[in-house]
C-alpha atoms as a PDB file:
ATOM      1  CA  UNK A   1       0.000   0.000   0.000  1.00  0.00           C
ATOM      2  CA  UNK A   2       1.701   3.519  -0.790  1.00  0.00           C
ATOM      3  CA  UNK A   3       0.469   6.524   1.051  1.00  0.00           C
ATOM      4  CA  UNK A   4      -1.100   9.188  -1.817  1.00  0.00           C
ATOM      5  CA  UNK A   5       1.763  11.584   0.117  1.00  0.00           C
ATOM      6  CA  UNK A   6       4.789   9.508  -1.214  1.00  0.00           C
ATOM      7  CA  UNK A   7       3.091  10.040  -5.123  1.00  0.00           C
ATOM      8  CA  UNK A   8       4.660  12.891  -6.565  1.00  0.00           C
ATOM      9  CA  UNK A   9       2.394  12.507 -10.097  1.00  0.00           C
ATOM     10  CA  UNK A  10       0.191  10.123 -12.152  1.00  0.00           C
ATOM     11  CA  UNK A  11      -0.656  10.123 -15.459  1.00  0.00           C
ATOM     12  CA  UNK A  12      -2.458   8.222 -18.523  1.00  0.00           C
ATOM     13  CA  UNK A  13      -1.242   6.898 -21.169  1.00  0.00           C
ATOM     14  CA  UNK A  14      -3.679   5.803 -23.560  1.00  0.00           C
ATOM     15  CA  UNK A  15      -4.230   5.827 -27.513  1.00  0.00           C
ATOM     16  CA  UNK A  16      -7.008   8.698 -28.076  1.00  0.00           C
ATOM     17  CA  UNK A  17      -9.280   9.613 -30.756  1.00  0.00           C
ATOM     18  CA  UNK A  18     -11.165  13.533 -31.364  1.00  0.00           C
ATOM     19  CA  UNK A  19     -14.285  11.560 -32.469  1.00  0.00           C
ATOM     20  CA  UNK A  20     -16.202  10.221 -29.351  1.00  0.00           C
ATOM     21  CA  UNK A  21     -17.452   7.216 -31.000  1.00  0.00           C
ATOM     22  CA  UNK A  22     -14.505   5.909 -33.240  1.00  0.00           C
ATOM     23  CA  UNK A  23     -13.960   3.026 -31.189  1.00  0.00           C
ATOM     24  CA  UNK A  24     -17.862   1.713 -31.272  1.00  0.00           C
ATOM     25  CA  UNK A  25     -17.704   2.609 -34.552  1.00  0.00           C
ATOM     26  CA  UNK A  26     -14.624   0.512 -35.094  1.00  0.00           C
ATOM     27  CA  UNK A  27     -15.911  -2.232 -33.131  1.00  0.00           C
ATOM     28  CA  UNK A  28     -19.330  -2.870 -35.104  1.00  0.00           C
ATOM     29  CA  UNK A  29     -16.389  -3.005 -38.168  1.00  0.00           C
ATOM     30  CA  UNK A  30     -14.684  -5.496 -36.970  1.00  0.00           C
ATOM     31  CA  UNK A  31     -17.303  -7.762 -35.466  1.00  0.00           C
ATOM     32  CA  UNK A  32     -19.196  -7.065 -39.172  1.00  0.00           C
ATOM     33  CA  UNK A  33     -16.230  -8.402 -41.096  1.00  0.00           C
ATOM     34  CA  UNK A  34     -15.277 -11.051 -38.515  1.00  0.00           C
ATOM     35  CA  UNK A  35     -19.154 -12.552 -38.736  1.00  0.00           C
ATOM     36  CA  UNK A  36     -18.561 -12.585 -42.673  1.00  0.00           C
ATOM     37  CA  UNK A  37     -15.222 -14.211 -43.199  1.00  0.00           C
ATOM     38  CA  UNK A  38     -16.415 -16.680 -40.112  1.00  0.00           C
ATOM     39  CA  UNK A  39     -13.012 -16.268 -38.139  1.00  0.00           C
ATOM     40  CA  UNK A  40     -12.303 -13.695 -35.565  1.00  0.00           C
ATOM     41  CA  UNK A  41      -9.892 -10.755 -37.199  1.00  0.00           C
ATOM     42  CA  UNK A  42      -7.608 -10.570 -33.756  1.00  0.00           C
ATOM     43  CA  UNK A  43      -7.545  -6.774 -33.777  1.00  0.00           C
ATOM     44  CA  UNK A  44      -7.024  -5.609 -30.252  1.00  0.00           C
ATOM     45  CA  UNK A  45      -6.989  -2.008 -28.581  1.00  0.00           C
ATOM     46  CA  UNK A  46      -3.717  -0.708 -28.151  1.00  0.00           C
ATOM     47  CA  UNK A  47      -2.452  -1.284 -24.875  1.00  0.00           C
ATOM     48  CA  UNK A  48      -2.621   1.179 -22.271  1.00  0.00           C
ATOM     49  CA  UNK A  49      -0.206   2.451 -18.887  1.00  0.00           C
ATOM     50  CA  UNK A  50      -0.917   4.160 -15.736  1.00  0.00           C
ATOM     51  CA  UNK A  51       2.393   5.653 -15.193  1.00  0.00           C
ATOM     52  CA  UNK A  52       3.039   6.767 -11.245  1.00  0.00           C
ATOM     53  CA  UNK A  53       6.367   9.037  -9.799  1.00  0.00           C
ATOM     54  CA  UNK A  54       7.199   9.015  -6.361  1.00  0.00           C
ATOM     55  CA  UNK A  55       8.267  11.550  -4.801  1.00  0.00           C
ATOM     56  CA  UNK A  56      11.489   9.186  -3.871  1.00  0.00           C
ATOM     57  CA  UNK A  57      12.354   9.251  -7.237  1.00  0.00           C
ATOM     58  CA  UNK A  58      11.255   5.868  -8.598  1.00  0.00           C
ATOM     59  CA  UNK A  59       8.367   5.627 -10.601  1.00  0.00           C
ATOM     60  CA  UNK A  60       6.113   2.452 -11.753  1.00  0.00           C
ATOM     61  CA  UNK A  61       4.271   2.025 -14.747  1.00  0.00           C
ATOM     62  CA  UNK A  62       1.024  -0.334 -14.858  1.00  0.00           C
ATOM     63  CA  UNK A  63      -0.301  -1.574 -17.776  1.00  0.00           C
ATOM     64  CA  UNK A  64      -3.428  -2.422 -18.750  1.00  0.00           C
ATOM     65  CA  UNK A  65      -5.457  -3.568 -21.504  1.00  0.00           C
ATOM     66  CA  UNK A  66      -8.117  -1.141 -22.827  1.00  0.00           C
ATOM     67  CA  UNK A  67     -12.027  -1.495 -23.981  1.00  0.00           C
ATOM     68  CA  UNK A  68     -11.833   1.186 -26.013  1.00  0.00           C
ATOM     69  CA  UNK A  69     -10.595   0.132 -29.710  1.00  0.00           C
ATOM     70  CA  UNK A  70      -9.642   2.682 -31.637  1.00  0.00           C
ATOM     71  CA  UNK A  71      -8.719   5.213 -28.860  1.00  0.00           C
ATOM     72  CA  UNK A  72     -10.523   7.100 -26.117  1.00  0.00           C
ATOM     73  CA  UNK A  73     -12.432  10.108 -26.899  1.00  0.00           C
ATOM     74  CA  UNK A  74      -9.234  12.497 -26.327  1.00  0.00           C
ATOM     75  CA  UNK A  75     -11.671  14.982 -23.853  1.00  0.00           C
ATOM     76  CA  UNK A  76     -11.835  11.852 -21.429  1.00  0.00           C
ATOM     77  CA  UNK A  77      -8.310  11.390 -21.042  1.00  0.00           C
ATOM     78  CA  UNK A  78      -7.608  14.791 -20.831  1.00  0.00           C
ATOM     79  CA  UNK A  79     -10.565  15.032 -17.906  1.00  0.00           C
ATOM     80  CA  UNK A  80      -9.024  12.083 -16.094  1.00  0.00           C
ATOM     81  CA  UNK A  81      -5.510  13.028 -16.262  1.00  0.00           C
ATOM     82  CA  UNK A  82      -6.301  16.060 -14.381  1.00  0.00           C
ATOM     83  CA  UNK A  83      -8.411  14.354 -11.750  1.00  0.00           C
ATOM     84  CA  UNK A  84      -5.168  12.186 -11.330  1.00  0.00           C
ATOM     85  CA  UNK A  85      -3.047  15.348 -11.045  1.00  0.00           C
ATOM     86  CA  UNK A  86      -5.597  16.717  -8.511  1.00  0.00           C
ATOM     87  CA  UNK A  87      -5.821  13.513  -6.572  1.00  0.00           C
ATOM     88  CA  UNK A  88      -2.267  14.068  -6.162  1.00  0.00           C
ATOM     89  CA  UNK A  89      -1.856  17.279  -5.674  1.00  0.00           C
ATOM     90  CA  UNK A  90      -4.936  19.056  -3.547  1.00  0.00           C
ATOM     91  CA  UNK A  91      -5.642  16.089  -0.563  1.00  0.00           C
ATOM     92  CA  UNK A  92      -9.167  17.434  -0.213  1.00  0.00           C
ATOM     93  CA  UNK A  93      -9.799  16.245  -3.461  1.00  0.00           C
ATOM     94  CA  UNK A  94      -9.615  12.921  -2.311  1.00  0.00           C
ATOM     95  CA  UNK A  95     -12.764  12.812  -0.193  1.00  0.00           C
ATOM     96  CA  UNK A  96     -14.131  12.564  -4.181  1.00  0.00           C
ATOM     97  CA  UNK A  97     -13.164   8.627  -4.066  1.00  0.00           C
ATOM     98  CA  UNK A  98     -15.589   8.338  -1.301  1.00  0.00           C
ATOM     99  CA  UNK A  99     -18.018   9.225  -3.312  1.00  0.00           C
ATOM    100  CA  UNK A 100     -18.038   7.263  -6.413  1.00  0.00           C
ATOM    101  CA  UNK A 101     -21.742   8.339  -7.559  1.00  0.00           C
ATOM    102  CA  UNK A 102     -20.533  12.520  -7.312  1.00  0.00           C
ATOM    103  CA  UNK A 103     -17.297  11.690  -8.665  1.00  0.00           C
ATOM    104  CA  UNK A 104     -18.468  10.312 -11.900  1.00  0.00           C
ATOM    105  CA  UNK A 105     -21.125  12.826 -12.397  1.00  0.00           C
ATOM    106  CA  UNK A 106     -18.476  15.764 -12.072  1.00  0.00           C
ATOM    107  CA  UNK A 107     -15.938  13.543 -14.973  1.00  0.00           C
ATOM    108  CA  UNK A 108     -18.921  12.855 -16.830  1.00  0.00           C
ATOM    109  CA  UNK A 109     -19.628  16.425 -17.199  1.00  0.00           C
ATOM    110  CA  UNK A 110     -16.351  17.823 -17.158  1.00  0.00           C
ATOM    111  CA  UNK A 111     -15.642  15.286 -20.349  1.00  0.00           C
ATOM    112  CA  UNK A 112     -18.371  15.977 -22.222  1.00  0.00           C
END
């Protein structure tokens, strides 16, 4: 467990799109083609990292494996890249993740 004091920064790094519905879009595509040729096309989304500094001077990167083909609308990374600098950076802001139903509403409007 590391203490949210000992993070000096987080940030996303994920493949984005401008248009919010690329990756649907995309999606129906492939599942289209792969339902005519009978075989599954093997197109995944690119992968995707959490990267995290301490304020020791080491850093960790964790990798994950996104939903979104074709990117995330770029407005949605940008939103949640500054909620992770917040979380960070203002402690108060924290009391947020207590609150999962008020936190999404504020991302959901701040990215839209």
């Amino acid at each position: 467990m590391v203490d949210w004091d000992d993070i000096s920064s987080m940030r996303l790094d994920v493949a984005t799109t401008r248009f919010k519905l690329k990756g649907y879009i995309y999606e129906a595509a492939l599942l289209g083609a792969s339902l005519l040729i009978g075989d599954s096309i093997g197109a995944d989304a690119d992968d995707g990292k959490l990267v995290v500094e301490y304020r020791n001077g080491s850093s960790r990167v964790f990798a994950f494996n996104p939903h979104q083909v074709g990117g995330y609308p770029k407005r949605s990374v940008e939103v949640a890249d500054s909620m992770l600098r917040r979380f960070t950076s203002e402690p108060g802001f924290r009391n947020l993740l207590n609150h999962p139903t008020e936190l999404v509403r504020i991302s959901r409007g701040a990215a839209w």
